[in-house]
PDB file of N, CA and C in Angstrom:
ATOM      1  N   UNK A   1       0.818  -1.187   0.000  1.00  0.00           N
ATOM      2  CA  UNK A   1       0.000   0.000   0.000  1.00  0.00           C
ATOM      3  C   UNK A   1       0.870   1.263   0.000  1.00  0.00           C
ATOM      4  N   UNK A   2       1.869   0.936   0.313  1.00  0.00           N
ATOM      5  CA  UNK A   2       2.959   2.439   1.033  1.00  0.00           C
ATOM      6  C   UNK A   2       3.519   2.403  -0.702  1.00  0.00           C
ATOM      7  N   UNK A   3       3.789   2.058  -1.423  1.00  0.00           N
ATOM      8  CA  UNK A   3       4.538   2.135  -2.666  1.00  0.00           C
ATOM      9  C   UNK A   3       3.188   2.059  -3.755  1.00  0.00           C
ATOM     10  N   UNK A   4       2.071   1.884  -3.247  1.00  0.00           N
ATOM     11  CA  UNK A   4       1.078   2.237  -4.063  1.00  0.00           C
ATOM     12  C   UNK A   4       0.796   4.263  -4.274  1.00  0.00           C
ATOM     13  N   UNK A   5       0.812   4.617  -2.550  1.00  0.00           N
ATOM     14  CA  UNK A   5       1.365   5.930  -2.134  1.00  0.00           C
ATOM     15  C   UNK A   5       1.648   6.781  -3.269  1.00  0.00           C
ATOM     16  N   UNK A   6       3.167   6.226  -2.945  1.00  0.00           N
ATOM     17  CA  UNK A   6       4.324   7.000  -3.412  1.00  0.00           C
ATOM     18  C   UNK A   6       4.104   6.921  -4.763  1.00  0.00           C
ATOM     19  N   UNK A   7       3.634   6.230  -5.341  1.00  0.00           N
ATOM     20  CA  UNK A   7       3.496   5.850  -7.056  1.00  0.00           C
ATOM     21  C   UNK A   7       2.421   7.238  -7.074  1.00  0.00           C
ATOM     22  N   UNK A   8       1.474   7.108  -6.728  1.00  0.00           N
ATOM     23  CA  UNK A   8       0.057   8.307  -6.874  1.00  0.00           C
ATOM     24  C   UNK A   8       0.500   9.703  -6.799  1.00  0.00           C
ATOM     25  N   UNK A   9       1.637   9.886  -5.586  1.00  0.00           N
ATOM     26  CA  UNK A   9       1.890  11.393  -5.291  1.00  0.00           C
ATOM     27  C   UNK A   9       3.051  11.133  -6.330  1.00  0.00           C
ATOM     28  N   UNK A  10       3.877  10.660  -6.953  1.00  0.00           N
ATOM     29  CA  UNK A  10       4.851  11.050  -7.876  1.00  0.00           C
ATOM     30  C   UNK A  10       4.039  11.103  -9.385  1.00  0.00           C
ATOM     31  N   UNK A  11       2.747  10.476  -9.414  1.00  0.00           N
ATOM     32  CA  UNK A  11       2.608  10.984 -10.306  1.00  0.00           C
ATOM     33  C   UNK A  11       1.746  12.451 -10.438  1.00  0.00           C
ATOM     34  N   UNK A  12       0.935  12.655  -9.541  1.00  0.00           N
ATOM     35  CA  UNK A  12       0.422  14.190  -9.586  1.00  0.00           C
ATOM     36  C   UNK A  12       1.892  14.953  -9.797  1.00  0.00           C
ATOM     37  N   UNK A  13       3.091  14.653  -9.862  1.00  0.00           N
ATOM     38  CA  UNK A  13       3.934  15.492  -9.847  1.00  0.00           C
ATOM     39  C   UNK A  13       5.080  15.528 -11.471  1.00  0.00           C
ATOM     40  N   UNK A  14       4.413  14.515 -11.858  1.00  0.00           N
ATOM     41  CA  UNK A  14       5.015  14.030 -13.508  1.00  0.00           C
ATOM     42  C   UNK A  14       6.313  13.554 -13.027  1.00  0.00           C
ATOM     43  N   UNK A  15       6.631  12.234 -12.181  1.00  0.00           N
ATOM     44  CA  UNK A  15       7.937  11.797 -11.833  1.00  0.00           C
ATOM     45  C   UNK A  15       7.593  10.081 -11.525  1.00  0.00           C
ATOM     46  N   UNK A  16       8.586   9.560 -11.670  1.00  0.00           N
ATOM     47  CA  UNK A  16       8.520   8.407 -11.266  1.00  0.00           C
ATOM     48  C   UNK A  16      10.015   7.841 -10.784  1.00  0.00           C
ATOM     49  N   UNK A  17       9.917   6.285 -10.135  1.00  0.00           N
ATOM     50  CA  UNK A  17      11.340   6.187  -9.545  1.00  0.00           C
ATOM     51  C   UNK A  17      11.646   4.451 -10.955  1.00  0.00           C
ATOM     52  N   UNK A  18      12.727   4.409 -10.900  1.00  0.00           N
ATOM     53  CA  UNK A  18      13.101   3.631 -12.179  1.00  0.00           C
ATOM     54  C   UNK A  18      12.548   1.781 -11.279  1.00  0.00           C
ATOM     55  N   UNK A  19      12.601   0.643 -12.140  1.00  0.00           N
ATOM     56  CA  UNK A  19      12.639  -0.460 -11.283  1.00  0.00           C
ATOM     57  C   UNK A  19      13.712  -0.820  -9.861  1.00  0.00           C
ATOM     58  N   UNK A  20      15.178  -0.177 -10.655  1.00  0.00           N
ATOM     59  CA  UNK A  20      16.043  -0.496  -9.821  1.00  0.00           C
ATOM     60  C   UNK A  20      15.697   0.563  -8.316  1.00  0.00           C
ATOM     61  N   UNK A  21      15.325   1.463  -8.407  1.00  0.00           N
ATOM     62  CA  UNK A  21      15.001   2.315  -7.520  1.00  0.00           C
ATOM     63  C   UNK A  21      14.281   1.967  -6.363  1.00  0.00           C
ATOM     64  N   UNK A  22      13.041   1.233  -6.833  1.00  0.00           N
ATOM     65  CA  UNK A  22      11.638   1.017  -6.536  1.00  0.00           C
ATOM     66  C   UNK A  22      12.063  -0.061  -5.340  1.00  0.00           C
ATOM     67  N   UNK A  23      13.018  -0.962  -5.692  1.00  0.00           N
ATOM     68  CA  UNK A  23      13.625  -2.230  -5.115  1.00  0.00           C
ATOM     69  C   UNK A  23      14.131  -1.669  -3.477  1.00  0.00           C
ATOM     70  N   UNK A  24      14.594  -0.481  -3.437  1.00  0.00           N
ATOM     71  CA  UNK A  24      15.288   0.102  -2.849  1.00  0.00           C
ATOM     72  C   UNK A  24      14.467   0.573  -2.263  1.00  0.00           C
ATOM     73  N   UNK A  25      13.300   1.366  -2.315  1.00  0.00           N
ATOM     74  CA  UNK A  25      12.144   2.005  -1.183  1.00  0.00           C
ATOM     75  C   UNK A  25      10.997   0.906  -1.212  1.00  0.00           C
ATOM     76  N   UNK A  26      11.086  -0.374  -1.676  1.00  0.00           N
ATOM     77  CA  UNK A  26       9.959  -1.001  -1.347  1.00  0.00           C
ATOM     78  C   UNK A  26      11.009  -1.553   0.117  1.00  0.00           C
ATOM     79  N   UNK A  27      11.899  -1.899   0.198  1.00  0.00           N
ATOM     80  CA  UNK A  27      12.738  -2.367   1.384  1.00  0.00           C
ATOM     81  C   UNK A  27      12.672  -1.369   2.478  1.00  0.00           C
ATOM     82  N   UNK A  28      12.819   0.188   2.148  1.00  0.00           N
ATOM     83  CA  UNK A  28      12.629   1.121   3.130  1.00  0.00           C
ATOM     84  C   UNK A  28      11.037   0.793   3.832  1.00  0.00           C
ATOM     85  N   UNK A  29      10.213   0.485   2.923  1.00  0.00           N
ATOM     86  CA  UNK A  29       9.162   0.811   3.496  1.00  0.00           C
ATOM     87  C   UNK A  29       8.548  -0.627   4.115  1.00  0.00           C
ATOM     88  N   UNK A  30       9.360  -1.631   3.916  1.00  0.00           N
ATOM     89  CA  UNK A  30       9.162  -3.068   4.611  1.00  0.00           C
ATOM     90  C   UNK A  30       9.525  -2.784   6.221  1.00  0.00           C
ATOM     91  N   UNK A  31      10.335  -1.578   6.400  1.00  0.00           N
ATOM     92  CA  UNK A  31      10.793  -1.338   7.714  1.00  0.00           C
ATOM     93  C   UNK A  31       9.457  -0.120   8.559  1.00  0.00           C
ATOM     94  N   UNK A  32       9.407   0.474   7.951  1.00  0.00           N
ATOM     95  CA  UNK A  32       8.295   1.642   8.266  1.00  0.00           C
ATOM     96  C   UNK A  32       7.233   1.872   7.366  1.00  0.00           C
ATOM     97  N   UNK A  33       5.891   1.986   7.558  1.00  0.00           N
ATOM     98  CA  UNK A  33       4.975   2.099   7.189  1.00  0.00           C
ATOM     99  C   UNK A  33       4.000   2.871   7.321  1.00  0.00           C
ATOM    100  N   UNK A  34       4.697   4.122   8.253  1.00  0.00           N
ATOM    101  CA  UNK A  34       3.900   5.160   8.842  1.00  0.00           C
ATOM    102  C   UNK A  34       3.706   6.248   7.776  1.00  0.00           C
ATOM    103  N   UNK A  35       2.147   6.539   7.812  1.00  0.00           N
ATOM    104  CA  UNK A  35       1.946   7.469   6.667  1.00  0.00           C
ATOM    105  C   UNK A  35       3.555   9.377   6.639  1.00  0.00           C
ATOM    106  N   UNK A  36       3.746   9.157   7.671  1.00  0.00           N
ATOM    107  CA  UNK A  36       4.676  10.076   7.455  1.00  0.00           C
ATOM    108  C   UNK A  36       6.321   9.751   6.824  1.00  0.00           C
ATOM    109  N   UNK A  37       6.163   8.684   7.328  1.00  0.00           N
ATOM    110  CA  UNK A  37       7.360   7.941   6.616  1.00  0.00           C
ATOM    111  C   UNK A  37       7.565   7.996   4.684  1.00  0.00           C
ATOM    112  N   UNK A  38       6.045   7.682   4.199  1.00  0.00           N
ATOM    113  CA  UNK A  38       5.778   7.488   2.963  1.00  0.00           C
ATOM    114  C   UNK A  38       6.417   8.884   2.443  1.00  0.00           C
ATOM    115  N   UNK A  39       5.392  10.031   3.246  1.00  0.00           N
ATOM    116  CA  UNK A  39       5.034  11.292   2.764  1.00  0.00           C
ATOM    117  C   UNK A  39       6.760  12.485   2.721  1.00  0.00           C
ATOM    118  N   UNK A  40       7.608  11.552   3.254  1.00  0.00           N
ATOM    119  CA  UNK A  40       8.894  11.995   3.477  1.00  0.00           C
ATOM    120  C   UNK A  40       9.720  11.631   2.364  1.00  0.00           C
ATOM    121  N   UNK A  41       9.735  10.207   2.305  1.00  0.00           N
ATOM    122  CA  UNK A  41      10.193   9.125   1.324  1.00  0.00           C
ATOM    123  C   UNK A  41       9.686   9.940   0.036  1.00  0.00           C
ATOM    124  N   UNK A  42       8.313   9.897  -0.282  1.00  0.00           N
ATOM    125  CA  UNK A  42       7.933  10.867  -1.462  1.00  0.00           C
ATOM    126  C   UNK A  42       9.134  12.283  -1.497  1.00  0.00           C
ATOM    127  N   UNK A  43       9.484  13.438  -0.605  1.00  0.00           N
ATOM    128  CA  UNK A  43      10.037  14.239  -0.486  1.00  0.00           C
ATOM    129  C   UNK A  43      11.639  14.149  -0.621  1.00  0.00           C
ATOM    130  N   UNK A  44      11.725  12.747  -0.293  1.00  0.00           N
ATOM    131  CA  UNK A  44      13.067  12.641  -1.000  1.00  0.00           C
ATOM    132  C   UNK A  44      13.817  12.384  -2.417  1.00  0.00           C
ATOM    133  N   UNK A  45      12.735  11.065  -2.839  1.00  0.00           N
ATOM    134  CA  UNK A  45      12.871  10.457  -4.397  1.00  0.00           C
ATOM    135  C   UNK A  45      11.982  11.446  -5.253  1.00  0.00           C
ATOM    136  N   UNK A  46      11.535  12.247  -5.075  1.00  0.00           N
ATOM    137  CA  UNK A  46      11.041  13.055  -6.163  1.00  0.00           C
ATOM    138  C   UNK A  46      11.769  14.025  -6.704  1.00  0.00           C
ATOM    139  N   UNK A  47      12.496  14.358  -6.192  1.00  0.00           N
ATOM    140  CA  UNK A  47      13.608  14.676  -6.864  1.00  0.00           C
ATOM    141  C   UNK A  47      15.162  14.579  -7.064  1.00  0.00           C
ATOM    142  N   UNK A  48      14.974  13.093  -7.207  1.00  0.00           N
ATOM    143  CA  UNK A  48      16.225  12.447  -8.007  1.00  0.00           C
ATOM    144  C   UNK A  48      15.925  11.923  -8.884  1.00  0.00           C
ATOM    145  N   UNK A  49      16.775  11.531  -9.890  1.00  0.00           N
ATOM    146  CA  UNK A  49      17.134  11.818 -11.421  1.00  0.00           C
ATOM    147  C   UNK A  49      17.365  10.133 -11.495  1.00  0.00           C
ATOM    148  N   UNK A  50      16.732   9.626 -12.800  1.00  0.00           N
ATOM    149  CA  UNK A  50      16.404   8.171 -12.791  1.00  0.00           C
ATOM    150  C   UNK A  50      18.178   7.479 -12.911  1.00  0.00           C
ATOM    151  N   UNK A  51      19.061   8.343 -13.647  1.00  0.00           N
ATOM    152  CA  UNK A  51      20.504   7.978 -13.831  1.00  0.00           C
ATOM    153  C   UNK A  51      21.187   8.017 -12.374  1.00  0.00           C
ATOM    154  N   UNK A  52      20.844   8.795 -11.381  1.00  0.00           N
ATOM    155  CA  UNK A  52      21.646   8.660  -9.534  1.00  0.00           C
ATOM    156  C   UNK A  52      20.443   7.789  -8.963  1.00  0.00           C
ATOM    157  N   UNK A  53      21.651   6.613  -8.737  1.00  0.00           N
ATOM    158  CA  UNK A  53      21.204   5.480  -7.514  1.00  0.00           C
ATOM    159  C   UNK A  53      20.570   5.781  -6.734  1.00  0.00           C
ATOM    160  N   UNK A  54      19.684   4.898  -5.913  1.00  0.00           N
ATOM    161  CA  UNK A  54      19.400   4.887  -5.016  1.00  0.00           C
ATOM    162  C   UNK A  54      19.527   3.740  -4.371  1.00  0.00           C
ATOM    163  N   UNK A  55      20.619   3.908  -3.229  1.00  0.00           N
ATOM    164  CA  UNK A  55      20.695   2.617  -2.042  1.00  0.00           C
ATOM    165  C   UNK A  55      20.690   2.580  -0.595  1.00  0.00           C
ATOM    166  N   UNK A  56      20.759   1.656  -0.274  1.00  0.00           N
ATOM    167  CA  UNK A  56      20.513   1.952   0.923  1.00  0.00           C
ATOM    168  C   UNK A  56      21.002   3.204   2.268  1.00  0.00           C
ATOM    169  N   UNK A  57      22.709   3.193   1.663  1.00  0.00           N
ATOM    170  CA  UNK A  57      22.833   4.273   2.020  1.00  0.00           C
ATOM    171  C   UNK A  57      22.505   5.973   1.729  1.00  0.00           C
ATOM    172  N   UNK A  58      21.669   6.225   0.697  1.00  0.00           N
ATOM    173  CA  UNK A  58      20.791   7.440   0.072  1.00  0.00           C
ATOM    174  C   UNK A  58      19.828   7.169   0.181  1.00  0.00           C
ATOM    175  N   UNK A  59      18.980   6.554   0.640  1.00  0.00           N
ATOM    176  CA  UNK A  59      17.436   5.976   0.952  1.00  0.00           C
ATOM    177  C   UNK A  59      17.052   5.915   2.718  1.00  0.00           C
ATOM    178  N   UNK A  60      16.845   6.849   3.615  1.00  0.00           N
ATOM    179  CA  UNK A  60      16.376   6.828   4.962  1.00  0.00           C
ATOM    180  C   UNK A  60      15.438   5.559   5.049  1.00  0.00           C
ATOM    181  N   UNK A  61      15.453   4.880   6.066  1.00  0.00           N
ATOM    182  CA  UNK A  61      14.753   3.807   6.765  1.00  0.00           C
ATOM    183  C   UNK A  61      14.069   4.083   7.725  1.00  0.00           C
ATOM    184  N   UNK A  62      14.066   5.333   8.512  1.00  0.00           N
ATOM    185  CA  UNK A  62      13.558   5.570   9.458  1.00  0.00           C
ATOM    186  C   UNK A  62      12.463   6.982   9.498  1.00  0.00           C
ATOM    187  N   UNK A  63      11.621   7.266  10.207  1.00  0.00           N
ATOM    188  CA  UNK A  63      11.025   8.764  10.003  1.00  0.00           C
ATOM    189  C   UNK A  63      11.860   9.792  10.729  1.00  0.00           C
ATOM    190  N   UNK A  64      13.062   8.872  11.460  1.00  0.00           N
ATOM    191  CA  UNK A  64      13.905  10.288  12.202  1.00  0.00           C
ATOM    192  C   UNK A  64      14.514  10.306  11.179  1.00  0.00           C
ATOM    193  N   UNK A  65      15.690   9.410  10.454  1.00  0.00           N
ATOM    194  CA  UNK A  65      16.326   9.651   9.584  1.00  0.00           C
ATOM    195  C   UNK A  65      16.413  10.444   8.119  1.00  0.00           C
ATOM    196  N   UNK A  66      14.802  10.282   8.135  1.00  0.00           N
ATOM    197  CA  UNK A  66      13.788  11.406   7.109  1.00  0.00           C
ATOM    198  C   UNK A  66      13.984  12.832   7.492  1.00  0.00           C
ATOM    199  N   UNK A  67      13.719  12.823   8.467  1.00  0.00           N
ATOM    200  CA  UNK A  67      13.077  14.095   9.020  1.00  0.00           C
ATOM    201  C   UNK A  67      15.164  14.766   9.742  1.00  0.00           C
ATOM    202  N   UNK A  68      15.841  14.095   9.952  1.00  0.00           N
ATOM    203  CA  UNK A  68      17.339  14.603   9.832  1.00  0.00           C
ATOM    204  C   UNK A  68      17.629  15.119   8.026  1.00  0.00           C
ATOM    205  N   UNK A  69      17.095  14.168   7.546  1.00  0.00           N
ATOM    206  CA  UNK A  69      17.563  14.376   5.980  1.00  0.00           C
ATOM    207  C   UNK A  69      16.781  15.474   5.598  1.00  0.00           C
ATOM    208  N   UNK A  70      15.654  15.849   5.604  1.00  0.00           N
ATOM    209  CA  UNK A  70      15.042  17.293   5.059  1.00  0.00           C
ATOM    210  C   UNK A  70      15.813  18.538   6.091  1.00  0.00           C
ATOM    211  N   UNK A  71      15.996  18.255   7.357  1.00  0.00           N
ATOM    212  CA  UNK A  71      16.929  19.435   7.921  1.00  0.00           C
ATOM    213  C   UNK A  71      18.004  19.577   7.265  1.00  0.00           C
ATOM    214  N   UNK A  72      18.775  18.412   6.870  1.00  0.00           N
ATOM    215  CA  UNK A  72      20.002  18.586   6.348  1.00  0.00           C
ATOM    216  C   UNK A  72      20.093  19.666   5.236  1.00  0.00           C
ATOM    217  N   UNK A  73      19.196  18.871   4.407  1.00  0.00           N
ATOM    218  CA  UNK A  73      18.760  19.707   2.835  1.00  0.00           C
ATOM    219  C   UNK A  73      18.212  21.570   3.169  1.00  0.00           C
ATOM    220  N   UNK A  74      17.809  21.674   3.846  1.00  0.00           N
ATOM    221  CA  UNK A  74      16.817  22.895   4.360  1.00  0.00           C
ATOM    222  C   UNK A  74      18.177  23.743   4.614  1.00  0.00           C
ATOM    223  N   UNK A  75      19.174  23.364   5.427  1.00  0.00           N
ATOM    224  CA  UNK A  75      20.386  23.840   5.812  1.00  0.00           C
ATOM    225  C   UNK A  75      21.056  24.350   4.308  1.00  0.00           C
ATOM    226  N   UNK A  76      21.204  23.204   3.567  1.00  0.00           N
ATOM    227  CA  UNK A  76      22.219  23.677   2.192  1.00  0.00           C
ATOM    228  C   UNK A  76      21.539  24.401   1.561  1.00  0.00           C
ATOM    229  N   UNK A  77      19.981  24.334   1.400  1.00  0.00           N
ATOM    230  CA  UNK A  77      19.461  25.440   0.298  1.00  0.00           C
ATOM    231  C   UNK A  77      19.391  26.886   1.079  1.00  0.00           C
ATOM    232  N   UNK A  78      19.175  26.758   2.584  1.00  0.00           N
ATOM    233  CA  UNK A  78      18.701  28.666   3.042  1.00  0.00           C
ATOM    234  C   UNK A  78      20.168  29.087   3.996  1.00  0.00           C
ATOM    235  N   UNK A  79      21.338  27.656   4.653  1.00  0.00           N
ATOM    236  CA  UNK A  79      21.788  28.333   5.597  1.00  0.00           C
ATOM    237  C   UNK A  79      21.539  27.826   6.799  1.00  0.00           C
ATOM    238  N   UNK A  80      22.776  27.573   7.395  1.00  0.00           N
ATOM    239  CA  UNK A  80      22.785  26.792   8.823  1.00  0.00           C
ATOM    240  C   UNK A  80      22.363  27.775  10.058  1.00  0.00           C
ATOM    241  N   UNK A  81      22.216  28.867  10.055  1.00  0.00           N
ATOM    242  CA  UNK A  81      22.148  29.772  10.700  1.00  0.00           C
ATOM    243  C   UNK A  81      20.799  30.071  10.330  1.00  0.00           C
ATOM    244  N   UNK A  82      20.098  30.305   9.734  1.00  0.00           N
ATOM    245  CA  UNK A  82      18.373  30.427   9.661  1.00  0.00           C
ATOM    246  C   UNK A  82      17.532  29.205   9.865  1.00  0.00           C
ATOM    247  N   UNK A  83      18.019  28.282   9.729  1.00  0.00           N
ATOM    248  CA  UNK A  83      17.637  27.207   9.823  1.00  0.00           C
ATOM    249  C   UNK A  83      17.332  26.930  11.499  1.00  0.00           C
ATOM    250  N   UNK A  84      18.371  26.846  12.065  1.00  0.00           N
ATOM    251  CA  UNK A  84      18.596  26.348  13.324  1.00  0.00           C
ATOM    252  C   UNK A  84      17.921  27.454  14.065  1.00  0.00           C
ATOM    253  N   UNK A  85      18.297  28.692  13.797  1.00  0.00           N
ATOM    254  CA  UNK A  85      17.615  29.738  14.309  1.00  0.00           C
ATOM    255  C   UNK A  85      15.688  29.449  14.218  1.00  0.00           C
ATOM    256  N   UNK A  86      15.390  29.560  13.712  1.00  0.00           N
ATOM    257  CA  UNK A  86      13.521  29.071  12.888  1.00  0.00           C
ATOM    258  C   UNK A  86      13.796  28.057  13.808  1.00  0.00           C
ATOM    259  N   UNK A  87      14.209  26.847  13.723  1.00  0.00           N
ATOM    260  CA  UNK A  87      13.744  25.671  14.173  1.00  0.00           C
ATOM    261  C   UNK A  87      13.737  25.975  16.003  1.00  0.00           C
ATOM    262  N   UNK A  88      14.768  26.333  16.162  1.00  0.00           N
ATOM    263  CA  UNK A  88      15.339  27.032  17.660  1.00  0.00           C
ATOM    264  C   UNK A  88      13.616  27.976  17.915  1.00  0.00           C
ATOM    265  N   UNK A  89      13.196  28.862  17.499  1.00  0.00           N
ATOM    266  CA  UNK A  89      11.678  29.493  17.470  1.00  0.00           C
ATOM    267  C   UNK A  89      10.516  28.675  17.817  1.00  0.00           C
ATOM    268  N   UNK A  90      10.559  28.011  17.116  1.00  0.00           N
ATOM    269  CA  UNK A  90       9.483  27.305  16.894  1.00  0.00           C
ATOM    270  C   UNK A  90       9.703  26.524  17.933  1.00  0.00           C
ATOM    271  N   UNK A  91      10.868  25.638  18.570  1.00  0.00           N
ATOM    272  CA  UNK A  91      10.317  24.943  19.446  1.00  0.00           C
ATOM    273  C   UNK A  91      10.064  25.772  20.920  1.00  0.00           C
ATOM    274  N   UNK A  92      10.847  26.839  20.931  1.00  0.00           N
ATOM    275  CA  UNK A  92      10.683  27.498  22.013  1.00  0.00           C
ATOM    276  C   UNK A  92       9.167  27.610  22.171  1.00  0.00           C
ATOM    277  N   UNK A  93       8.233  27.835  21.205  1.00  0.00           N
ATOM    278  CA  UNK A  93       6.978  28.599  21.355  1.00  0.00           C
ATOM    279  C   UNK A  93       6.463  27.460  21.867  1.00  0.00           C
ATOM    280  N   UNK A  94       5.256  28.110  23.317  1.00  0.00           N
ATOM    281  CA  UNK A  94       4.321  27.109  23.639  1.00  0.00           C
ATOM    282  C   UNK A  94       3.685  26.373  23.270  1.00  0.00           C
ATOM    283  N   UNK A  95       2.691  27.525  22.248  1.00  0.00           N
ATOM    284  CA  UNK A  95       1.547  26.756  21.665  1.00  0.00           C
ATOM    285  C   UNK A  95       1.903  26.839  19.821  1.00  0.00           C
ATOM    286  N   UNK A  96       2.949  26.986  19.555  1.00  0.00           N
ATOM    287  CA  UNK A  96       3.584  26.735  17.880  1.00  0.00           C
ATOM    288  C   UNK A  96       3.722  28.356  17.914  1.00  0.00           C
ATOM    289  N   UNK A  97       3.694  28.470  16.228  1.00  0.00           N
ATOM    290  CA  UNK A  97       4.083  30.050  16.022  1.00  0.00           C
ATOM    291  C   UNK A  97       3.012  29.822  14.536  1.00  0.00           C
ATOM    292  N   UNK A  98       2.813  31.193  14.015  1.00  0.00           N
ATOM    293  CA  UNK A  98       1.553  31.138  12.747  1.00  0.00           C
ATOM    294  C   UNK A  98       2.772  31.843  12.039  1.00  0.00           C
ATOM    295  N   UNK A  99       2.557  31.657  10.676  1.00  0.00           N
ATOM    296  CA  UNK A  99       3.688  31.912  10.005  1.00  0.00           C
ATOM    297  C   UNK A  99       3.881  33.360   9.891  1.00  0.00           C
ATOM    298  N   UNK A 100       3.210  34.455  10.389  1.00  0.00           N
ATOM    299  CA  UNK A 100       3.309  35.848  10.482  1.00  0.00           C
ATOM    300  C   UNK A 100       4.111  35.901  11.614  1.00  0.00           C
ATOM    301  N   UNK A 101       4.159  34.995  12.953  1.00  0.00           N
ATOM    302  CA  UNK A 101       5.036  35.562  13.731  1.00  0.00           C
ATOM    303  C   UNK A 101       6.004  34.846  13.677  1.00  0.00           C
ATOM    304  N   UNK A 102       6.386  34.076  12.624  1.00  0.00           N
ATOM    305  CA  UNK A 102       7.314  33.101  12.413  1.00  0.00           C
ATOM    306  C   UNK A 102       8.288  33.905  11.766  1.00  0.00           C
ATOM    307  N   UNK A 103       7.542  35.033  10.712  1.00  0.00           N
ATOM    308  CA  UNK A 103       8.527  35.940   9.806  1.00  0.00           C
ATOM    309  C   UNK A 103       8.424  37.186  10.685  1.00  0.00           C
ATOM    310  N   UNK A 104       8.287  37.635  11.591  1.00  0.00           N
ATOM    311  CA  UNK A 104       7.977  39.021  12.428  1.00  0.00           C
ATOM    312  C   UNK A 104       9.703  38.707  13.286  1.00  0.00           C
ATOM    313  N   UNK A 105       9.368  36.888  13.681  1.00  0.00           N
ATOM    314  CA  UNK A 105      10.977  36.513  15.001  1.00  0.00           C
ATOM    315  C   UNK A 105      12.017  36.918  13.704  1.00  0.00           C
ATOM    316  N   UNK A 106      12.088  36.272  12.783  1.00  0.00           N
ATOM    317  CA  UNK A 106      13.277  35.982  12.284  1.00  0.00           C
ATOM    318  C   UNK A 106      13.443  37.584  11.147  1.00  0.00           C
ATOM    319  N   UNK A 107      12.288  38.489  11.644  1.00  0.00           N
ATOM    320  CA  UNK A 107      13.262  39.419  10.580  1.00  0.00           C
ATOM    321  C   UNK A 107      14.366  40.216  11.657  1.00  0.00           C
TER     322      UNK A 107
END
């Protein structure tokens, strides 16, 4: 069902992952099966390129290991220092932050 998922949301997005690929997140997802797991997994293979591998070591198994891997990425595209800063915000806040006072902290 979890690679039925990922097949549906890659295609609303005009992408797909090659056979050899597929081999590789049907195993991820033999380990985890949590709809956030999928919805991460989607966020990762959607944008890689059918010619770069995917193995086990470029393929997260876990929803922490997901959710380390989009921080990671978040870091190289805006900056280790906005990043950590925002994330540093947000957990401080009690009850969350709305994205107006999310951009009000960090200007």
């Amino acid at each position: 069902m979890c690679s039925q998922v990922l097949k549906h949301q890659l295609l609303r997005v005009k992408r797909k992952v090659t056979s050899g690929q597929q081999i590789y997140v049907n195993n991820a997802f033999s380990k985890c099966t949590l709809p956030m797991f999928v919805n991460l997994t989607f966020r990762e293979v959607r944008h890689r390129r059918s010619h770069k591998d995917v193995d086990e070591s470029s393929l997260s198994v876990t929803v922490h290991e997901s959710i380390e891997q989009l921080f990671w990425s978040l870091e190289k595209k805006c900056g280790q220092k906005l990043v950590s800063r925002a994330l540093g915000y947000i957990t401080m806040a009690k009850m969350g932050l709305s994205e107006m006072e999310l951009e009000d902290v960090l200007a």
